[in-house]
Structure formats: structure tokens, C-alpha cells
N, C-alpha and C. Protein backbone atom coordinates (compact mmCIF):
# COMPACT_ATOMS: atom_id res chain seq x y z
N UNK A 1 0.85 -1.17 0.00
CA UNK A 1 0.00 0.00 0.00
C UNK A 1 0.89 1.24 0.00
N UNK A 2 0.77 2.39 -0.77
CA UNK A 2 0.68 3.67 -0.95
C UNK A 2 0.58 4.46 0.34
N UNK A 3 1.41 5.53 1.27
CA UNK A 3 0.51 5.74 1.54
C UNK A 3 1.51 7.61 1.04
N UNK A 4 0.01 8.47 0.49
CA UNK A 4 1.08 9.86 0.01
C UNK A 4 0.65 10.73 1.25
N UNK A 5 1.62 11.57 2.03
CA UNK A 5 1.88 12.72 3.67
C UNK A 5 2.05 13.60 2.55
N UNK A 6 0.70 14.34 3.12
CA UNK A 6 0.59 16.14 2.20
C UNK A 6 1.32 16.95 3.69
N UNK A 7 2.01 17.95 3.27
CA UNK A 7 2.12 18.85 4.05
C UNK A 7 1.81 19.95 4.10
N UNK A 8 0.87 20.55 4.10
CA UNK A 8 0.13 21.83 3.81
C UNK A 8 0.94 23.26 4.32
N UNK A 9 1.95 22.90 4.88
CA UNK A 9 2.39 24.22 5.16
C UNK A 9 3.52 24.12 4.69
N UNK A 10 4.44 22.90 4.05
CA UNK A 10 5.62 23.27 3.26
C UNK A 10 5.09 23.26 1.80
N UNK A 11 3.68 22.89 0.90
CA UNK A 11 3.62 22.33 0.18
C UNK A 11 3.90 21.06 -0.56
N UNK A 12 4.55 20.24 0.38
CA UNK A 12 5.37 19.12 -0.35
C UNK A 12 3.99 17.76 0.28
N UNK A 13 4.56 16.86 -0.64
CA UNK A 13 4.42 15.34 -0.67
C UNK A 13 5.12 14.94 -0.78
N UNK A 14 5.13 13.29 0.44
CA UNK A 14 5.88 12.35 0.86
C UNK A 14 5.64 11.32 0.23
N UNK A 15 5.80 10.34 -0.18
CA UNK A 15 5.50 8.91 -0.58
C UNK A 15 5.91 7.74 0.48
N UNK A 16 5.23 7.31 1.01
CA UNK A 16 5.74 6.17 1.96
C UNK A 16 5.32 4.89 1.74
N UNK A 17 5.78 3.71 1.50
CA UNK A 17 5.68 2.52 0.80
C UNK A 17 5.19 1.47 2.10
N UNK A 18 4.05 0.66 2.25
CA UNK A 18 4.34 0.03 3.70
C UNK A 18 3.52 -1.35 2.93
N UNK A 19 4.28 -2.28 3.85
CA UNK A 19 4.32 -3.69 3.41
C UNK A 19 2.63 -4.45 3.83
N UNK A 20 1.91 -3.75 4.76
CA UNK A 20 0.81 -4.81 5.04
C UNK A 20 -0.25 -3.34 5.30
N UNK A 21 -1.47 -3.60 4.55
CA UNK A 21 -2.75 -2.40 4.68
C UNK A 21 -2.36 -1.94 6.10
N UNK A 22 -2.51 -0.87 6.10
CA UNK A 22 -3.02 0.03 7.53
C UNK A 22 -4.57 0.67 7.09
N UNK A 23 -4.81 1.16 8.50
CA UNK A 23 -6.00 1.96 8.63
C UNK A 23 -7.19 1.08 7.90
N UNK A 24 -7.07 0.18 7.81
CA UNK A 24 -8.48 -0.70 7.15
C UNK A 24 -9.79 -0.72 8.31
N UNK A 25 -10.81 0.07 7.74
CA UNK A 25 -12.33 0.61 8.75
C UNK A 25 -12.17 1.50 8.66
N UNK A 26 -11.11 2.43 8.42
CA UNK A 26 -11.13 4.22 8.63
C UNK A 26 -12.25 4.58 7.17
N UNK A 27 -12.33 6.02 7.73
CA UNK A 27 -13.03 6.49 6.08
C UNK A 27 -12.52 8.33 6.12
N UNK A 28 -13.10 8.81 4.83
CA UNK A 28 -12.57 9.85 4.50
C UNK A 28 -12.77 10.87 6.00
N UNK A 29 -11.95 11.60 6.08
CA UNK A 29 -12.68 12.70 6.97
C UNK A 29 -12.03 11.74 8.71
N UNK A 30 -11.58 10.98 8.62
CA UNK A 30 -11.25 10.37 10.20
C UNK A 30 -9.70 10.80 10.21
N UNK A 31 -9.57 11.21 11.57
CA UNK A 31 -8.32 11.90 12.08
C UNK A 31 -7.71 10.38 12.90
N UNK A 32 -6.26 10.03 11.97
CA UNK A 32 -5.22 9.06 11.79
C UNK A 32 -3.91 9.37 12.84
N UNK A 33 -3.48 8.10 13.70
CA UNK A 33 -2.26 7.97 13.67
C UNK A 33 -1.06 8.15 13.15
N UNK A 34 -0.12 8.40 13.05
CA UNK A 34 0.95 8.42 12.12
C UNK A 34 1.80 7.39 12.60
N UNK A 35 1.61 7.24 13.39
CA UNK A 35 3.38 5.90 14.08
C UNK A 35 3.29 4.89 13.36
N UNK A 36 2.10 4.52 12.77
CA UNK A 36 2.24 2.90 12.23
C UNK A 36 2.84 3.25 11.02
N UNK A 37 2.77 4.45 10.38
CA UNK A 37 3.88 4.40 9.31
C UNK A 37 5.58 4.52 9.41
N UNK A 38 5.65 5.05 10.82
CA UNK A 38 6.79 5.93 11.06
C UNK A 38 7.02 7.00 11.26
N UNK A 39 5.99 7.93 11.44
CA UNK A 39 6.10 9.17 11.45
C UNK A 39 5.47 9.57 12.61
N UNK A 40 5.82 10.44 13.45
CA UNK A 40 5.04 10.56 14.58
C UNK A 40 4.55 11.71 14.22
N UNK A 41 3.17 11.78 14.98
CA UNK A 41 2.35 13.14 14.39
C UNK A 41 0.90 12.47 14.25
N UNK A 42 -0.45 13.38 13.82
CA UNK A 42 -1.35 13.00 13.06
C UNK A 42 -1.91 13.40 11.95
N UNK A 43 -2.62 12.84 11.31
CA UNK A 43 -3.40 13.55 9.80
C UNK A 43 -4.52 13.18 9.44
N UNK A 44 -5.33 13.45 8.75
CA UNK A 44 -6.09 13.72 8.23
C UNK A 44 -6.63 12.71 6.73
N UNK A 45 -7.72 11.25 6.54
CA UNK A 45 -7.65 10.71 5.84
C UNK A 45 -8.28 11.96 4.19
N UNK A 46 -8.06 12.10 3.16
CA UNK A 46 -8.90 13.09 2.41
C UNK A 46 -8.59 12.11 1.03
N UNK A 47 -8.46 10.88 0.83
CA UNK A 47 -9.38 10.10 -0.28
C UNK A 47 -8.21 8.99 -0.50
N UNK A 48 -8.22 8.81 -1.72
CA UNK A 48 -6.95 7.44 -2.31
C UNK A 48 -7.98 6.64 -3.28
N UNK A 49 -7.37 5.75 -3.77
CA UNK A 49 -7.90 4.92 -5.03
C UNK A 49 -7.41 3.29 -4.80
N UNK A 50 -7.85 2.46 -5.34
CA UNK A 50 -8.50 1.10 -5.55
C UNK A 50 -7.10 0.92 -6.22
N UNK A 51 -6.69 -0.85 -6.18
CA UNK A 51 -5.99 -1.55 -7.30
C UNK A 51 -6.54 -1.14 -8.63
N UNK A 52 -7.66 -1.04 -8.95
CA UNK A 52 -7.97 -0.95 -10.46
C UNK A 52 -8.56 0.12 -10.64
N UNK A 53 -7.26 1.18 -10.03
CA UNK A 53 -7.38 2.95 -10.10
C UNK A 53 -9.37 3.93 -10.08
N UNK A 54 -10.24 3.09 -9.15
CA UNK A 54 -11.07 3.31 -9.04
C UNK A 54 -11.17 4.72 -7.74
N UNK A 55 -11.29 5.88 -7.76
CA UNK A 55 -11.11 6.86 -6.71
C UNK A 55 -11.87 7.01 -5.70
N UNK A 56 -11.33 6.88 -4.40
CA UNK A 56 -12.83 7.04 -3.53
C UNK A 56 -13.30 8.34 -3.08
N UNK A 57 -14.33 7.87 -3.08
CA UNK A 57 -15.83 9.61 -2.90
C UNK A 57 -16.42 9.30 -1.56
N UNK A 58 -16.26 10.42 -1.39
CA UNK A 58 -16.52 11.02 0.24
C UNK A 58 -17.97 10.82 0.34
N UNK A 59 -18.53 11.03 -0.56
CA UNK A 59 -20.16 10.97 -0.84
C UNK A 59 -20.61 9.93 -0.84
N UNK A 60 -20.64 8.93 -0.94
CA UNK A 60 -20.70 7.63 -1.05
C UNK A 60 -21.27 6.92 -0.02
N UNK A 61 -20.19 7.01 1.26
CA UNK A 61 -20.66 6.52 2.18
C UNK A 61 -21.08 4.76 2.72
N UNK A 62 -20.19 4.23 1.36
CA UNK A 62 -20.45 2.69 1.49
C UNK A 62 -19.06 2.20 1.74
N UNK A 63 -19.11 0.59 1.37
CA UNK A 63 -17.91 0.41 1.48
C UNK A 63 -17.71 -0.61 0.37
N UNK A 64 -17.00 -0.34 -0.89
CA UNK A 64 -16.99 -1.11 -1.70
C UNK A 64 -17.38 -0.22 -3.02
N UNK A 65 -17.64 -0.76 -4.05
CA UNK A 65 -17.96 0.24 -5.51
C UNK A 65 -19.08 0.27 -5.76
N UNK A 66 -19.67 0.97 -6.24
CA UNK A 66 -20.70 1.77 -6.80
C UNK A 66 -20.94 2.88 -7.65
N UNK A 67 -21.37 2.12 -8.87
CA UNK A 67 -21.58 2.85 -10.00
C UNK A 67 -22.58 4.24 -10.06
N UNK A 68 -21.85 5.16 -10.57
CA UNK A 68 -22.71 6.51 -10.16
C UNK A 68 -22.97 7.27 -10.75
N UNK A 69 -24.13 7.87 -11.33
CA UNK A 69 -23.97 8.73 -12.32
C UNK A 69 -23.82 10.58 -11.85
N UNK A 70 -22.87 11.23 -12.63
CA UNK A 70 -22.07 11.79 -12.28
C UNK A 70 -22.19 12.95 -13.10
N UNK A 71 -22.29 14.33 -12.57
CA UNK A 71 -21.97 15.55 -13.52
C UNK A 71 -20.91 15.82 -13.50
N UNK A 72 -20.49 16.94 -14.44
CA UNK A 72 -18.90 17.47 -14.30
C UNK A 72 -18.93 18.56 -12.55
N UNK A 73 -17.63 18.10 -12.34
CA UNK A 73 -17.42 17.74 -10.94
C UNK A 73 -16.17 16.82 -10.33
N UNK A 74 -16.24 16.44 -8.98
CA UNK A 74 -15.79 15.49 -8.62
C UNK A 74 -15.44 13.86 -9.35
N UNK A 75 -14.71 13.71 -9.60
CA UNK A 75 -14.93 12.19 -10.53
C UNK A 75 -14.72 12.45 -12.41
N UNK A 76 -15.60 13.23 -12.75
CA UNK A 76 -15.64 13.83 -13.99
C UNK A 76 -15.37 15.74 -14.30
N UNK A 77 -14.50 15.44 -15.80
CA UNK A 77 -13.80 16.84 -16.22
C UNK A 77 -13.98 16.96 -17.16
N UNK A 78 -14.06 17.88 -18.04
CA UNK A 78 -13.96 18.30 -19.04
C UNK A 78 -15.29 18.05 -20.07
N UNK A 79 -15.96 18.23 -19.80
CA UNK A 79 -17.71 17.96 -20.53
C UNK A 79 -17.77 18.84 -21.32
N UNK A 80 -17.93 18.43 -22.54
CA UNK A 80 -18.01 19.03 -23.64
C UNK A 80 -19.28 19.85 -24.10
N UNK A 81 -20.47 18.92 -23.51
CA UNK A 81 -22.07 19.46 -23.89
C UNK A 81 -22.54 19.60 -22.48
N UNK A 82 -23.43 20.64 -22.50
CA UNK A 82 -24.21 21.13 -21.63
C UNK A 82 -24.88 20.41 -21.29
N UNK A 83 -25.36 19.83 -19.81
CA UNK A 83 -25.53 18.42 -18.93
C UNK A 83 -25.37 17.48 -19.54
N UNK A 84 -24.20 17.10 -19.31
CA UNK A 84 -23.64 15.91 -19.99
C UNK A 84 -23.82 15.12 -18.18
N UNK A 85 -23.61 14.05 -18.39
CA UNK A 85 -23.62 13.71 -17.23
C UNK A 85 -23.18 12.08 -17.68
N UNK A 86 -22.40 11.52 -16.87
CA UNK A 86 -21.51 9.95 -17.28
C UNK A 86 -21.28 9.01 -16.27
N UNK A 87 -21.71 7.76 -16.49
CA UNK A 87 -21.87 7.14 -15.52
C UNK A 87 -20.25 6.18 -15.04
N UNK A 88 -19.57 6.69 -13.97
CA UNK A 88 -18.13 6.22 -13.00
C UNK A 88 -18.45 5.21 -12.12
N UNK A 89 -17.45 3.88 -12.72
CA UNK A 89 -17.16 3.32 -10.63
C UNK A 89 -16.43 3.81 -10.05
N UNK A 90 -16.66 4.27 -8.97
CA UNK A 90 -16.41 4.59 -8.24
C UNK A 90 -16.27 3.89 -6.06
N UNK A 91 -15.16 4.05 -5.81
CA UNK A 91 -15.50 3.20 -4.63
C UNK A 91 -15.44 4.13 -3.35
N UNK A 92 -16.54 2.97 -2.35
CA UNK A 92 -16.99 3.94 -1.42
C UNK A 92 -15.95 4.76 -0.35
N UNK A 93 -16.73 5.18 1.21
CA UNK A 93 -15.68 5.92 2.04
C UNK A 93 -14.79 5.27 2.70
N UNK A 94 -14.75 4.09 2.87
CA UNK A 94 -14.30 3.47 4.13
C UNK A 94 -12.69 3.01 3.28
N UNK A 95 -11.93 2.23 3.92
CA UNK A 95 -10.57 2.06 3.26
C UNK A 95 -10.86 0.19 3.76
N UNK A 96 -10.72 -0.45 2.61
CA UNK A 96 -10.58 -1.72 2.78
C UNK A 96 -9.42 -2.53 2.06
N UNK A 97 -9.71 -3.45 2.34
CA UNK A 97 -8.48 -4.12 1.60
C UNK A 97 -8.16 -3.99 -0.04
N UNK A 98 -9.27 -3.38 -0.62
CA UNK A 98 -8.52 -2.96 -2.15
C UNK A 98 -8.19 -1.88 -2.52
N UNK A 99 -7.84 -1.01 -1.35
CA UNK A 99 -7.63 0.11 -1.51
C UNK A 99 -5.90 0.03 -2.12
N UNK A 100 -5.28 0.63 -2.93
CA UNK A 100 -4.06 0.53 -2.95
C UNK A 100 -2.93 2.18 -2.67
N UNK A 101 -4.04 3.03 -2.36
CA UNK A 101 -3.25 4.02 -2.22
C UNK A 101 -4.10 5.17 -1.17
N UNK A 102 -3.38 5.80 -0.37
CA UNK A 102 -4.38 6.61 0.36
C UNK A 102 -3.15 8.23 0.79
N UNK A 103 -4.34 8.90 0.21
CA UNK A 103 -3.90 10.17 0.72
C UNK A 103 -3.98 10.75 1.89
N UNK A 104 -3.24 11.05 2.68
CA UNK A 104 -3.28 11.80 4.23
C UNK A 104 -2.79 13.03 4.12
N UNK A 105 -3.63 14.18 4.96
CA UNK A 105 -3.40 15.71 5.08
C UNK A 105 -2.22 15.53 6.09
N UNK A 106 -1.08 16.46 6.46
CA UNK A 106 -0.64 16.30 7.87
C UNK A 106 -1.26 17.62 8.85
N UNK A 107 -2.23 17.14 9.85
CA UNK A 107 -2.43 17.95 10.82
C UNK A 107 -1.48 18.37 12.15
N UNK A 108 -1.20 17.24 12.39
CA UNK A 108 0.08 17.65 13.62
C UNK A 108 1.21 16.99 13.26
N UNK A 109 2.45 17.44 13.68
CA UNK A 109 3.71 16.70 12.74
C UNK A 109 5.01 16.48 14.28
N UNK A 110 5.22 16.49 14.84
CA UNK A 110 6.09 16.03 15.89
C UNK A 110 7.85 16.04 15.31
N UNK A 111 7.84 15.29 13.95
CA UNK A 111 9.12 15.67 13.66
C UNK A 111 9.37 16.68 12.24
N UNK A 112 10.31 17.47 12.65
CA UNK A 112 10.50 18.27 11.90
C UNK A 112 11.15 17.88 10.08
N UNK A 113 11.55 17.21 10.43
CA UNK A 113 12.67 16.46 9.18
C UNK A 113 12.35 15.68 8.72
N UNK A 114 11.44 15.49 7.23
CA UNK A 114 10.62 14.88 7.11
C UNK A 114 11.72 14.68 5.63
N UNK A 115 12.42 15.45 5.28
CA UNK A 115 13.18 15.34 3.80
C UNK A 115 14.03 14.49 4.20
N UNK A 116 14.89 14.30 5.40
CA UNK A 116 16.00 13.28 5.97
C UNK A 116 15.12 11.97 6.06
N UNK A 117 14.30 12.13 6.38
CA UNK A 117 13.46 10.73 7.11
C UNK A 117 12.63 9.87 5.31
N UNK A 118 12.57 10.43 4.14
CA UNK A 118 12.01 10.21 2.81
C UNK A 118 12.59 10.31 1.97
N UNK A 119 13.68 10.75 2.27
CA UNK A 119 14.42 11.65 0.98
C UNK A 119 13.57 12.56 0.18
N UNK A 120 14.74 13.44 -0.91
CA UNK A 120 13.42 14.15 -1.78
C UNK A 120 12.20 14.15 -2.05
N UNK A 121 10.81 15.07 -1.44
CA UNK A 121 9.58 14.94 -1.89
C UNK A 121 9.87 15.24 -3.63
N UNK A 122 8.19 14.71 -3.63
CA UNK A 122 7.19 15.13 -4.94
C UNK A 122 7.34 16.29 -4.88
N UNK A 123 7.83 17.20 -5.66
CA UNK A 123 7.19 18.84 -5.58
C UNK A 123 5.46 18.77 -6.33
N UNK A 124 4.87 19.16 -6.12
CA UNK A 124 3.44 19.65 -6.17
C UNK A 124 3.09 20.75 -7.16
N UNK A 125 2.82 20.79 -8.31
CA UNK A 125 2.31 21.43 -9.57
C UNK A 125 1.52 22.42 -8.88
N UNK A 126 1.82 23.96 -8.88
CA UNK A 126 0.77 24.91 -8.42
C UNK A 126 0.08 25.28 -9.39
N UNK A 127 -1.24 25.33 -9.65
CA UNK A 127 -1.64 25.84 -10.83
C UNK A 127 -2.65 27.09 -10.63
């Protein structure tokens, strides 16, 4: 499992690689541990995606996939005709075992040195 540490006040992303699921029952919006990755501190779950790059929606509220039909928005971009609307799987809030990647905000951070402890972040595309 994936797991990507946003840092909202340096701008950067971490990538941290971990050998067996964590956080399996959590869902979007639940305030996380950090030690089981290594990092002491806490954060913030705010989404991640499936083995078969399926994204999970906060809206949802299930656990597992569900097909949804969808305006431009969340999930869907770039709509060419006026209410277009397209039907996404999409998987639910909770984080289960097919989750393969999960994004975490960092809310509290305990160690400072997070570039020594990862090496080089992701720099982050401002647009």
C-alpha cells in the first residue's frame, strides 16, 4: 500500500511505501495515527484509489464500488455538452483491503525532518 503525507504548510508530498494495509475501517474525513507508518504526528484521511485505479468519494458513504452517475465535478472533467452527465465506478468511504493508495493531510507533525526521514519529496504542480 501507498501511503502519500501532504504537508500543507511546506507544500510538499511524501511517498511512503508500507508492506501490510493500515488503517483498514477508517473512512474519509477520520483523524489518523501516524506511528504505524513511522512518522510521529497526526493527519487527516482526504481520499486514495483502488488496485484498479477506481477513486474514492466522500459521498458515497459505502464500502466497496458503486456505479454513479455523475456531472462534471468530482470524478468527472472536461464535458463538452451542456448536462452531460456519465456514468463512473467509483468506490466507497471506508478504506478496505482494495484500496491501494491513500492520501493523508498532515495535521500535527512532531518531527520536523521529514526530507532526511524520505528523501526528496514530490514537488506539487501549483496551478
Amino acid at each position: 500500500m501507498i501511503v502519500n503525507l501532504s504537508n500543507p504548510k511546506t507544500s510538499k508530498t511524501y511517498t511512503v511505501k508500507v508492506d501490510s494495509p493500515v488503517y483498514i475501517g477508517k473512512k474519509i474525513g477520520d483523524e489518523v495515527q501516524l506511528e504505524i507508518i513511522g512518522v510521529g504526528g497526526k493527519g487527516i484521511i482526504t481520499g486514495g484509489s483502488t488496485k484498479e485505479g477506481m477513486a474514492m468519494a466522500s459521498f458515497l458513504g459505502n464500502q466497496g464500488h458503486k456505479r454513479v452517475l455523475l456531472t462534471p465535478g468530482f470524478g468527472f472533467k472536461n464535458s463538452k455538452v451542456k448536462g452531460e452527465k456519465v456514468r463512473k465506478t467509483l468506490h466507497g468511504t471506508f478504506v478496505d483491503e482494495r484500496i491501494a493508495q491513500i492520501n493523508i493531510k498532515l495535521v500535527e507533525l512532531k518531527e520536523d525532518n521529514l526530507d532526511a526521514k524520505f528523501g526528496k519529496p514530490k514537488e506539487e504542480k501549483k496551478e
